[in-house]
Protein backbone atom coordinates (compact mmCIF):
# COMPACT_ATOMS: atom_id res chain seq x y z
CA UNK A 1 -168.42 160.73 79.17
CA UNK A 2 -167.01 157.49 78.63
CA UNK A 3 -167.08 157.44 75.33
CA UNK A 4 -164.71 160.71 74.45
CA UNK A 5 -162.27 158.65 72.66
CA UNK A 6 -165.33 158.23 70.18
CA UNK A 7 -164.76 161.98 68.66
CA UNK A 8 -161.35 162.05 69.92
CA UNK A 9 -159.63 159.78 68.24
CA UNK A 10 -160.91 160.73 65.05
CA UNK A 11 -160.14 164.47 65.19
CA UNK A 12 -156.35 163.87 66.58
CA UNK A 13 -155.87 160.90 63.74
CA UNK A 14 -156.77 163.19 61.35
CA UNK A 15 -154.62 165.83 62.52
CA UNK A 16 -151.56 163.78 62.12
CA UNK A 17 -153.13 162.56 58.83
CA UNK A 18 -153.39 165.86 57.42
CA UNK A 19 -150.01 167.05 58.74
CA UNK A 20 -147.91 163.70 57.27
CA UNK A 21 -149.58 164.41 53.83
CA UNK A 22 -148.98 168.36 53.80
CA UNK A 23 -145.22 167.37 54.46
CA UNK A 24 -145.08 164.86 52.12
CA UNK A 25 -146.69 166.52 48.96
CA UNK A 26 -144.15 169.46 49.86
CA UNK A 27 -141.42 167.91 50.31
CA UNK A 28 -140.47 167.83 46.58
CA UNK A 29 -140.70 171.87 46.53
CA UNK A 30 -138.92 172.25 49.64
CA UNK A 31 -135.94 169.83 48.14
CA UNK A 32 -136.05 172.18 44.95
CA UNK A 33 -135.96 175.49 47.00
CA UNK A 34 -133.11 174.15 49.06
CA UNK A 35 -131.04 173.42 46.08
CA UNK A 36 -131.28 177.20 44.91
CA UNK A 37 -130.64 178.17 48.59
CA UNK A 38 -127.39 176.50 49.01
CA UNK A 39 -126.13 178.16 45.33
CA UNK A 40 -126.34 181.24 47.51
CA UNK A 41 -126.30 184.58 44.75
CA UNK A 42 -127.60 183.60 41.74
CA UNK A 43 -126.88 186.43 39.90
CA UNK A 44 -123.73 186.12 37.59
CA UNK A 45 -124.06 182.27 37.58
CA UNK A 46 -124.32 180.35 34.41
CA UNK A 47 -126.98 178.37 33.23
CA UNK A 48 -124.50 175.32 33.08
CA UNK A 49 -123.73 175.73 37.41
CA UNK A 50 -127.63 176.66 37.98
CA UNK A 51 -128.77 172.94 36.06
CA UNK A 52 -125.84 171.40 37.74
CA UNK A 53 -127.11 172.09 40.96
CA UNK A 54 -130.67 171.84 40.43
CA UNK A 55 -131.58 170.44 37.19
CA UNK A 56 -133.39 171.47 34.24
CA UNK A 57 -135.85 173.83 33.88
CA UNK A 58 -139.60 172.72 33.70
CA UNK A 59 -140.15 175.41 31.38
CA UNK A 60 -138.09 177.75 29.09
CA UNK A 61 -138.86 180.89 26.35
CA UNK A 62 -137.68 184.41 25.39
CA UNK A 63 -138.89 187.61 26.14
CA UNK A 64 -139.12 190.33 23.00
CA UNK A 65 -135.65 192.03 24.50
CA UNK A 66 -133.97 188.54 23.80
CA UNK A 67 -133.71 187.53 27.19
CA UNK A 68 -133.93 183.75 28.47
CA UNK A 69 -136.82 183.05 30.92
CA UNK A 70 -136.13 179.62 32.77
CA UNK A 71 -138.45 178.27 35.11
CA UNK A 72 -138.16 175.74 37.85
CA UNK A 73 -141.34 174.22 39.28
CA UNK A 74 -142.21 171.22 41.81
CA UNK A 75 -145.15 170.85 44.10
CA UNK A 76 -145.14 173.69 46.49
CA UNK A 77 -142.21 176.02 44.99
CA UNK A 78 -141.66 177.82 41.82
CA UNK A 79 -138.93 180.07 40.49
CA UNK A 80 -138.23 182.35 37.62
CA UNK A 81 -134.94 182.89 36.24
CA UNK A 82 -133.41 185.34 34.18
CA UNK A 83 -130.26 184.86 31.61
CA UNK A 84 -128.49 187.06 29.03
CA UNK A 85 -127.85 185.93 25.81
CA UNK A 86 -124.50 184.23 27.00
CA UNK A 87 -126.56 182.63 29.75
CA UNK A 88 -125.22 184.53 32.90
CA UNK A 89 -127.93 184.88 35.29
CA UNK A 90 -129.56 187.86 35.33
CA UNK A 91 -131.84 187.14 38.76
CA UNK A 92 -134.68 185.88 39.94
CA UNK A 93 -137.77 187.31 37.85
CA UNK A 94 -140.05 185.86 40.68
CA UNK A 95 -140.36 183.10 43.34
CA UNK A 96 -143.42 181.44 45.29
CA UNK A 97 -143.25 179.05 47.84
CA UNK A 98 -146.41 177.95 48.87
């Protein structure tokens, strides 16, 4: 039994391993998710105050009823915006934090 530190080591190293690179390849989501937290309601912003705050879109289009679809992604966290044609904020379409 001497030799526990053998299997040991290796499971606990990777442990921390695993948990410092699950943090790290997150962290860009969580910083983007934060950012629409601390806007609070996003409904009845403008675009303009929404890419102050959190910058632009990754993505943007128009559904058939003329409404903007704006899209926000990073590693971990994606959200889905919706804006009128004067670009007030509509809501959030969807969100996903994984």
């Amino acid at each position: 039994m001497e030799f526990w530190y053998v299997w040991v080591l290796p499971i606990v190293g990777g442990l921390i391993w695993y948990a410092i690179t699950n943090a790290a390849v997150k962290a860009p989501g969580n910083a983007l998710q934060q950012k629409f937290i601390n806007l609070d309601t996003l409904k009845g912003k403008t675009f303009s105050e929404i890419q102050s705050a959190c910058g632009s879109p990754n993505s943007t289009s128009v559904n058939a009823n003329g409404v903007k679809i704006y899209q926000w992604m990073a590693t971990g966290y994606h959200v889905v915006l919706l804006f009128d044609e004067n670009d007030i904020c509509l809501g959030v379409s969807s969100e996903t934090k994984v």
